[in-house]
Protein backbone atom coordinates (compact mmCIF):
# COMPACT_ATOMS: atom_id res chain seq x y z
CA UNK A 1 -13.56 6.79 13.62
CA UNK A 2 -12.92 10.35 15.30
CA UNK A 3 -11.49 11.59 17.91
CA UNK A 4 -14.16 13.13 20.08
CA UNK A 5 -13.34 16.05 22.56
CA UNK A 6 -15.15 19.19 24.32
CA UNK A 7 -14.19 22.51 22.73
CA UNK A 8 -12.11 23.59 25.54
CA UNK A 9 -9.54 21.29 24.34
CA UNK A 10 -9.05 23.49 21.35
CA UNK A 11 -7.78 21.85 18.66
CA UNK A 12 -7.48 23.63 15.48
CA UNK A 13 -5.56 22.30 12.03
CA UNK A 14 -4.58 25.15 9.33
CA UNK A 15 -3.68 24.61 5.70
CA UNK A 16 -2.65 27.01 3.51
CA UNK A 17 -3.90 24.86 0.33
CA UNK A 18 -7.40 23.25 0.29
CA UNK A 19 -6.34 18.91 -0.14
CA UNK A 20 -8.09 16.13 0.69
CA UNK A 21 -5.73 14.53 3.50
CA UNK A 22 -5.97 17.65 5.28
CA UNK A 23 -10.03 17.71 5.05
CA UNK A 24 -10.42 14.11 6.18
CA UNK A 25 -7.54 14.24 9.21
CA UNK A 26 -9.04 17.09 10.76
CA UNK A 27 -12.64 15.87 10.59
CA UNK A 28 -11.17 12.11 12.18
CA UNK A 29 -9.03 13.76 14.91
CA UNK A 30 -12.60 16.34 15.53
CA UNK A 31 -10.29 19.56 14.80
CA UNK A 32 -11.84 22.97 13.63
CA UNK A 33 -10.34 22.91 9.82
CA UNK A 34 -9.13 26.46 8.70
CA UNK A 35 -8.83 26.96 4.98
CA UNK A 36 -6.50 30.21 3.81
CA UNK A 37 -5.91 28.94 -0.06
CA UNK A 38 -5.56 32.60 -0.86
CA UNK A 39 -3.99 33.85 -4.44
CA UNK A 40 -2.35 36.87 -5.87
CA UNK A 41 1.05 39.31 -5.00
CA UNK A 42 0.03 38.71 -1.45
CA UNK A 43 -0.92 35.66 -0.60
CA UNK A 44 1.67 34.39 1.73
CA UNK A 45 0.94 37.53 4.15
CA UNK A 46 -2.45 37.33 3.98
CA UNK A 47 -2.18 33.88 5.34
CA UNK A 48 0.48 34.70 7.47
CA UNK A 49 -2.03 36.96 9.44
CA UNK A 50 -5.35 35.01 8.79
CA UNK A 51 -3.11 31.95 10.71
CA UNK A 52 -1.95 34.73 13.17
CA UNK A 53 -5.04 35.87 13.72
CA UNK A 54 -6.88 31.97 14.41
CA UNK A 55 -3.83 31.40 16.69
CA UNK A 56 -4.62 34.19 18.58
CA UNK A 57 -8.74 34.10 18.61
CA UNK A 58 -8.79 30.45 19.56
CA UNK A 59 -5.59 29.50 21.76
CA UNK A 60 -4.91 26.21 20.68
CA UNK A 61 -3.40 23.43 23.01
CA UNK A 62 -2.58 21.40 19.70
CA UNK A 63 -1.76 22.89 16.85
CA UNK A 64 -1.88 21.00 13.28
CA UNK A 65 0.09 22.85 10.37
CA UNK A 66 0.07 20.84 6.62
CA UNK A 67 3.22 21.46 4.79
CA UNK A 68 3.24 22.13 2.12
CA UNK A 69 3.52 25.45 2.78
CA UNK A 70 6.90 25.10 3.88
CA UNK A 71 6.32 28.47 5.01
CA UNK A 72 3.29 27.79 7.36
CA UNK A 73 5.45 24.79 8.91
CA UNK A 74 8.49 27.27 9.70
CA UNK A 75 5.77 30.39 10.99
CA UNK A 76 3.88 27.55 13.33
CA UNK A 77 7.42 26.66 14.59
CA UNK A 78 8.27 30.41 15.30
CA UNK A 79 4.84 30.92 17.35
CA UNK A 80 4.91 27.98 18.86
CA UNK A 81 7.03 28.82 21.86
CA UNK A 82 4.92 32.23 22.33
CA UNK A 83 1.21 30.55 21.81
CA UNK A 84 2.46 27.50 24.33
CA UNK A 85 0.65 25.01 22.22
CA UNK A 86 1.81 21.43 20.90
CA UNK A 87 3.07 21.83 17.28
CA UNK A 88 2.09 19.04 14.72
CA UNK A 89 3.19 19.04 11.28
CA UNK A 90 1.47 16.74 8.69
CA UNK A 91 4.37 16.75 6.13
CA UNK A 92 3.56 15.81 2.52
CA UNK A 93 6.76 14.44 0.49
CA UNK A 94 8.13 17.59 0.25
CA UNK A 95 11.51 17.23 0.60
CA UNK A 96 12.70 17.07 -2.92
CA UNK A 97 13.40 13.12 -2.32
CA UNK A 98 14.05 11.24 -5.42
CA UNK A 99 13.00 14.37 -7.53
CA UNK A 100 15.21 15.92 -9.97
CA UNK A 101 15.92 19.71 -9.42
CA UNK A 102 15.18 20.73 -12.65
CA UNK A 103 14.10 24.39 -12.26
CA UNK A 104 16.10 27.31 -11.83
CA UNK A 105 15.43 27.80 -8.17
CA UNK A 106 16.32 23.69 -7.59
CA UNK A 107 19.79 24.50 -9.13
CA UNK A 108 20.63 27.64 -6.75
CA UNK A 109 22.65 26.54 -4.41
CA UNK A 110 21.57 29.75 -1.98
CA UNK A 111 17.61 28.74 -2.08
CA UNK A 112 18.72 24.97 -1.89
CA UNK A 113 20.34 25.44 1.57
CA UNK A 114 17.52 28.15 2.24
CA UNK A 115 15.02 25.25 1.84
CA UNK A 116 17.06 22.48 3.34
CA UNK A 117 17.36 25.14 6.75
CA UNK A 118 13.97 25.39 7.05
CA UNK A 119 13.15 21.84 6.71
CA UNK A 120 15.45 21.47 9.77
CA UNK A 121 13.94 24.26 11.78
CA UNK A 122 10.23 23.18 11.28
CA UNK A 123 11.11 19.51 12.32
CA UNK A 124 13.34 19.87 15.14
CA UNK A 125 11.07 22.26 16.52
CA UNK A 126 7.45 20.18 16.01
CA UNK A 127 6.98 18.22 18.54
CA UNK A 128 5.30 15.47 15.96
CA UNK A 129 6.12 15.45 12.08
CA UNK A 130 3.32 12.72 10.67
CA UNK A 131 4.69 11.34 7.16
CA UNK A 132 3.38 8.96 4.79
CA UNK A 133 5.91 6.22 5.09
CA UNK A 134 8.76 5.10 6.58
CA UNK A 135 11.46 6.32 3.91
CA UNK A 136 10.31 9.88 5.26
CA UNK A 137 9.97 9.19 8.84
CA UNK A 138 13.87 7.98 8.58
CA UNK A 139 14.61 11.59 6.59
CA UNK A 140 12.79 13.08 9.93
CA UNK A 141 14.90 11.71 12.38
CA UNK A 142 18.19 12.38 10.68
CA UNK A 143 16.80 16.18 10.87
CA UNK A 144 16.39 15.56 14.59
CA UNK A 145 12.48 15.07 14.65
CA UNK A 146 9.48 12.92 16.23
CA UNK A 147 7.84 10.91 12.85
CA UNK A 148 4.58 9.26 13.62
CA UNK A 149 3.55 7.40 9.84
CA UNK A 150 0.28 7.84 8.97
CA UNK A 151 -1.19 6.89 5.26
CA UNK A 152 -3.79 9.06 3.75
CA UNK A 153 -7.40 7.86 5.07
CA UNK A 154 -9.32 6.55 2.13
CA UNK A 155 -11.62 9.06 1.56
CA UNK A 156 -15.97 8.54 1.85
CA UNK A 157 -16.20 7.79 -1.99
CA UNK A 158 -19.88 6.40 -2.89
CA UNK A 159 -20.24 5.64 -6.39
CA UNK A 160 -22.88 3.60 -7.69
CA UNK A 161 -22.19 -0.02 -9.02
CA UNK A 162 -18.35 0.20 -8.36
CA UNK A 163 -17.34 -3.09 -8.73
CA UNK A 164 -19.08 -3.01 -12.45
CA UNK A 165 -17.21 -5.93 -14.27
CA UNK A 166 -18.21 -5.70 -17.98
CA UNK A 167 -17.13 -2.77 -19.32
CA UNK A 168 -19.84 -0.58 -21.25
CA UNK A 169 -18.97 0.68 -24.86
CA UNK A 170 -16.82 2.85 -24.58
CA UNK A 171 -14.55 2.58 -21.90
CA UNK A 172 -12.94 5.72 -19.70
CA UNK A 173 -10.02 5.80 -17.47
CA UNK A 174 -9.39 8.66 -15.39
CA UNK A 175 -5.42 10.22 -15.42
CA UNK A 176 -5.26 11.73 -12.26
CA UNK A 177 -2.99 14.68 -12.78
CA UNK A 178 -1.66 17.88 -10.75
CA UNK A 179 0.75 17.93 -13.97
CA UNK A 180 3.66 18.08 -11.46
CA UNK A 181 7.59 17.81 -12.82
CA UNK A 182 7.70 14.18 -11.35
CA UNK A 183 4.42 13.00 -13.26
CA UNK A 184 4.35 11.16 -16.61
CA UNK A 185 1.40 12.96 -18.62
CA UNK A 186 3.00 12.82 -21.80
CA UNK A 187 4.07 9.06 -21.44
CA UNK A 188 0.05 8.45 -20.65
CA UNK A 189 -0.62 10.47 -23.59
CA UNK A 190 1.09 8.26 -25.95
CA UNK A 191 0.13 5.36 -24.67
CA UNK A 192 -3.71 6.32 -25.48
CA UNK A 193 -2.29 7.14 -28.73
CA UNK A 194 -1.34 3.52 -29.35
CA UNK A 195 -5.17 2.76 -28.23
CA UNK A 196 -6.82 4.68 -30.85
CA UNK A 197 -8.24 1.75 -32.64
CA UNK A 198 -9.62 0.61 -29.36
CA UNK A 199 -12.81 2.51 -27.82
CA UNK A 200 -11.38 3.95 -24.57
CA UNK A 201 -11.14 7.39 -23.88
CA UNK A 202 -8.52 9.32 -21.02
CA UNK A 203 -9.69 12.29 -19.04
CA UNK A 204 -7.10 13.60 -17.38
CA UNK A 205 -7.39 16.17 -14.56
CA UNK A 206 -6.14 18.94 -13.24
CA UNK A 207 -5.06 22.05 -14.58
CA UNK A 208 -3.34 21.24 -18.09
CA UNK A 209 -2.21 24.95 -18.86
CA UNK A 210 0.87 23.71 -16.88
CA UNK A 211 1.17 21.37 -19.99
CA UNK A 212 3.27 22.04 -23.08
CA UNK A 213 1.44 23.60 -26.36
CA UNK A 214 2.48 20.88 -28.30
CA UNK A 215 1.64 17.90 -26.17
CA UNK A 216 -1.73 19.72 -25.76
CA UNK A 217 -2.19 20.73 -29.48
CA UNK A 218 -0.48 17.25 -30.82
CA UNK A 219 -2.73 15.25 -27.97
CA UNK A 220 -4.63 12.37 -29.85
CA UNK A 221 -8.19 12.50 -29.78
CA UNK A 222 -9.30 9.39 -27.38
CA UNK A 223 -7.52 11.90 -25.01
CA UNK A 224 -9.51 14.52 -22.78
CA UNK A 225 -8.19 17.09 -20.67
CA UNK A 226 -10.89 18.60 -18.07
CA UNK A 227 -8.83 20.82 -16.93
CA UNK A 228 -9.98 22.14 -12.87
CA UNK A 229 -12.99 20.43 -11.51
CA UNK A 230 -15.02 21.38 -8.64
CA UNK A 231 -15.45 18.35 -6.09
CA UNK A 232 -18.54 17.41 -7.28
CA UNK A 233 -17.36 17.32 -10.78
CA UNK A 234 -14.13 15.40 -10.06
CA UNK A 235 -16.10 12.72 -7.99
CA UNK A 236 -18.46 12.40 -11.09
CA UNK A 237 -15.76 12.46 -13.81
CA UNK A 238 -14.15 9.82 -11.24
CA UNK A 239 -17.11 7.36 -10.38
CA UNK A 240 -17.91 7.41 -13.94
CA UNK A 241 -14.64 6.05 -15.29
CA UNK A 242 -13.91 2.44 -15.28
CA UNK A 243 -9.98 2.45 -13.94
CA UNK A 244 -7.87 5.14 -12.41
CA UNK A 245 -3.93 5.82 -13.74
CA UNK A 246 -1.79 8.16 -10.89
CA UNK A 247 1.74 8.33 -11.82
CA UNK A 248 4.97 9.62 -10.43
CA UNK A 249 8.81 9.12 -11.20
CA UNK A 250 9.60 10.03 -7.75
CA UNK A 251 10.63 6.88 -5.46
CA UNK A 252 9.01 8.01 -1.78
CA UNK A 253 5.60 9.73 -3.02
CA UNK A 254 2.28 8.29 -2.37
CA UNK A 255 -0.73 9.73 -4.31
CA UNK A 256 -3.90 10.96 -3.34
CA UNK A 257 -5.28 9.26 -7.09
CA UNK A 258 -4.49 5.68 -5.55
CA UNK A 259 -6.51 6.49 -2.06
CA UNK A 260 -9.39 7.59 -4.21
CA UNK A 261 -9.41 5.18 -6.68
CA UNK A 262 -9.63 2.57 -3.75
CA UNK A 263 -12.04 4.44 -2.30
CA UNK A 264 -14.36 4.58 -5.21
CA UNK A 265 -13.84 0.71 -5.90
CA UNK A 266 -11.60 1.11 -9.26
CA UNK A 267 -9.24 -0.72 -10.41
CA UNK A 268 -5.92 1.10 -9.97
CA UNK A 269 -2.67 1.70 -12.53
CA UNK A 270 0.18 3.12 -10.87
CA UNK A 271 4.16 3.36 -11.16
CA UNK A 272 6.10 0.33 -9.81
CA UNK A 273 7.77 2.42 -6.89
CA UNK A 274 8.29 0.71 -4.23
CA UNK A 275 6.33 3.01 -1.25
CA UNK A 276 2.68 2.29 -3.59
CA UNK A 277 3.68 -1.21 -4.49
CA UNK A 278 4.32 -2.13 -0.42
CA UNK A 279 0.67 0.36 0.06
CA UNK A 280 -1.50 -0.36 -3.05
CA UNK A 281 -0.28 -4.19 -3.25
CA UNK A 282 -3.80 -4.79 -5.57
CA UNK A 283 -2.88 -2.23 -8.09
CA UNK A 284 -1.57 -2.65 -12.12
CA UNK A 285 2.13 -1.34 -11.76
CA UNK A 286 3.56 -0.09 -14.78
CA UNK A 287 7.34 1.13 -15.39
CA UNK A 288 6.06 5.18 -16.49
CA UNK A 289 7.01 4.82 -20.15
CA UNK A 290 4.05 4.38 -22.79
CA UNK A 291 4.41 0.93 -23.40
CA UNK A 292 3.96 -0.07 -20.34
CA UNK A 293 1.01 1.94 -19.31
CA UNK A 294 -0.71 1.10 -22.64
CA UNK A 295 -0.74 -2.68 -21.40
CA UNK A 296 -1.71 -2.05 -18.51
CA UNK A 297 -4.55 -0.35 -19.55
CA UNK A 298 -5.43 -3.15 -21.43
CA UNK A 299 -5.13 -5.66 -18.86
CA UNK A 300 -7.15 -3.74 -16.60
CA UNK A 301 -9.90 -3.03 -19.22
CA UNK A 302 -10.19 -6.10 -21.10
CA UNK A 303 -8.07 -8.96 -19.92
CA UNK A 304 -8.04 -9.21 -16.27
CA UNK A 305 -11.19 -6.75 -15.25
CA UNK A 306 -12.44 -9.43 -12.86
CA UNK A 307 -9.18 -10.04 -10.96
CA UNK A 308 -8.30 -6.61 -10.49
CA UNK A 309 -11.91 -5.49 -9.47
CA UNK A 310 -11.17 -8.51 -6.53
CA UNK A 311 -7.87 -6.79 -5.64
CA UNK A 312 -9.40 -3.58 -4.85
CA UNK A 313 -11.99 -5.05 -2.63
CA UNK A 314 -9.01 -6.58 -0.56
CA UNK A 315 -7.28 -3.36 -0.82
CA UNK A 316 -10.52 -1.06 0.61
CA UNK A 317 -10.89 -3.81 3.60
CA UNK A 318 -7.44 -4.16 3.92
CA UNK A 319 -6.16 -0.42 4.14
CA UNK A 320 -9.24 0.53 6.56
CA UNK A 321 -7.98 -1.23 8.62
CA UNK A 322 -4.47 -0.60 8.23
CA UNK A 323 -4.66 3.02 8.94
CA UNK A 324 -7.41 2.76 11.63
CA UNK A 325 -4.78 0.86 13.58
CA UNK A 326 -2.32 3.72 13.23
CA UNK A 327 -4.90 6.35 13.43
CA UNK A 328 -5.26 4.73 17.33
CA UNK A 329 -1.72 5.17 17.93
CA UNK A 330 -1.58 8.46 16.81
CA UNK A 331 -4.52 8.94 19.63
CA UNK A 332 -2.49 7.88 21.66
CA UNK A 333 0.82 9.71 21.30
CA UNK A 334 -1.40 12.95 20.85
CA UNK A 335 -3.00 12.24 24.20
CA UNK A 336 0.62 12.52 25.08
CA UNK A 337 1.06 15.70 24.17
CA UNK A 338 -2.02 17.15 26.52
CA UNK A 339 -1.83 20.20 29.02
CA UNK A 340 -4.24 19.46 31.18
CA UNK A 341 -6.88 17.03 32.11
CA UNK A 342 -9.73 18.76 30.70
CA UNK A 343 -7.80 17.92 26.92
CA UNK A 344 -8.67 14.34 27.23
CA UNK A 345 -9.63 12.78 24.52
CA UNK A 346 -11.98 9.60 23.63
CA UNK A 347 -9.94 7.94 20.93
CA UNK A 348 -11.96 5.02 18.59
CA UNK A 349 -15.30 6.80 18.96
């Protein structure tokens, strides 16, 4: 489903960090998808200007922002009254919700109300802020904003056989990991240290410098750390594993590892929060301590392959068309937002 227009309508989405939910809205709603993930000393104004600069070139009528950055959110909000375009904000759960502040800038006071100011700035002045769920639309309008909920789109995932129900020797799960301060990696870890007798092996993703030493060092060995894949390796390393583990402690986060294990037909293991248990109602939910995820890995494995396998075939039918019905009314509110005639747009195509 996309969102097909003429160029004049010019509709451009910018991200300042290269993610999945950003790739696949832009290509649905038929935006031109601008990419600054730069690095270094500089980074922030070398993507202030490259964002200046595609503003400027191209003129959009709608402008789509991802935030994170916090800072692109609150620069699109400051242009937005000069470039005279709609302002839409695809927020992330970035608002520290149900997250601990556990690093030195959480606990200053200062760059807590810093943060918590522009929050409120970029919201009251988009004039849509699209959120996951409804526990963040609510946060929106108590800042004074427009929510429209829209779930990640599961991603085009085509792995061969994925609905495999014996399990070949030597089984693999994948750990889906940024190795963020809400995620359990070490809790994983000893849970596949209580499976060493068994023949499954963990890769787990992402980059694992952000890991301590001695969890890495002390790691058992039916435990793999890949550390950063390229897309084509990832989707590999992820069609070739037989069940998919994405964790968080935080209460109002969904994760892009549950979309793309549904995608890929995998049986799913995530935390028993409530915003993925209401979303990924097929999934294994464990309670984030070892224990826990070391039965459910078992379950999923060995014990109730069959069942769960079934539940993610609801699940891929199911959330299609969950979020193609939303993805319709977001048509329609963006249709909303239009200038002119010539911005119309042919939603469901």
């Amino acid at each position: 489903m996309t969102l097909a227009k003429t160029r004049a309508s010019r509709w451009i989405w910018i991200t300042w960090e290269r993610q999945r939910r950003s790739v696949e809205m832009a290509r649905a709603l038929g935006c031109k998808l601008y990419v600054f993930d730069y690095s270094g000393s500089f980074r922030y104004v070398r993507c202030i200007f490259s964002t200046l600069f595609a503003c400027l070139r191209d003129r959009p009528k709608i402008l789509f922002v991802q935030n994170p950055s916090m800072v692109l959110a609150v620069f699109a909000a400051c242009m937005r009254p000069l470039g005279r375009f709609a302002l839409v904000v695809d927020r992330h759960s970035s608002f520290r919700v149900g997250k601990q502040y556990v690093c030195a800038r959480d606990r200053n006071r200062v760059l807590r109300r810093l943060v918590e100011a522009c929050n409120s700035y970029s919201i009251r002045r988009a004039d849509i802020t699209i959120v996951t769920n409804a526990f963040l639309a609510d946060v929106v309008k108590r800042y004074g904003g427009v929510p429209f909920i829209l779930p990640d789109k599961l991603p085009d995932i085509e792995c061969a056989n994925p609905f495999q129900v014996a399990v070949r020797e030597g089984a693999r799960v994948l750990l889906v990991s940024s190795f963020g301060r809400d995620e359990p990696v070490e809790e994983a870890v000893e849970a596949m240290r209580m499976l060493l007798n068994e023949d499954v092996v963990m890769h787990v993703s992402g980059n694992c410098r952000k890991l301590r030493d001695s969890v890495l060092r002390g790691a058992p060995s039916n435990v793999v750390f890949t550390g950063f894949m390229a897309e084509d390796e990832y989707l590999a390393t992820l069609c070739a594993s037989d069940a998919v583990i994405a964790l968080t402690t935080s209460d109002h986060t969904m994760l892009c590892g549950c979309y793309e294990a549904v995608a890929a037909g995998k049986p799913l293991i995530t935390s028993d929060k409530k915003v993925l248990v209401d979303y990924f109602s097929g999934a294994r939910f464990v309670s984030n301590e070892a224990d826990s995820i070391r039965e459910a890995i078992v379950d999923v494995l060995f014990l109730n392959r069959e069942k769960y396998l079934a539940e993610t075939r609801k699940m891929q039918i199911a959330l299609a068309k969950s979020w193609g019905e939303r993805f319709i009314g977001l048509c329609q509110v963006l249709e909303g937002l239009r200038r002119s005639d010539e911005e119309l747009g042919d939603c469901g195509n």
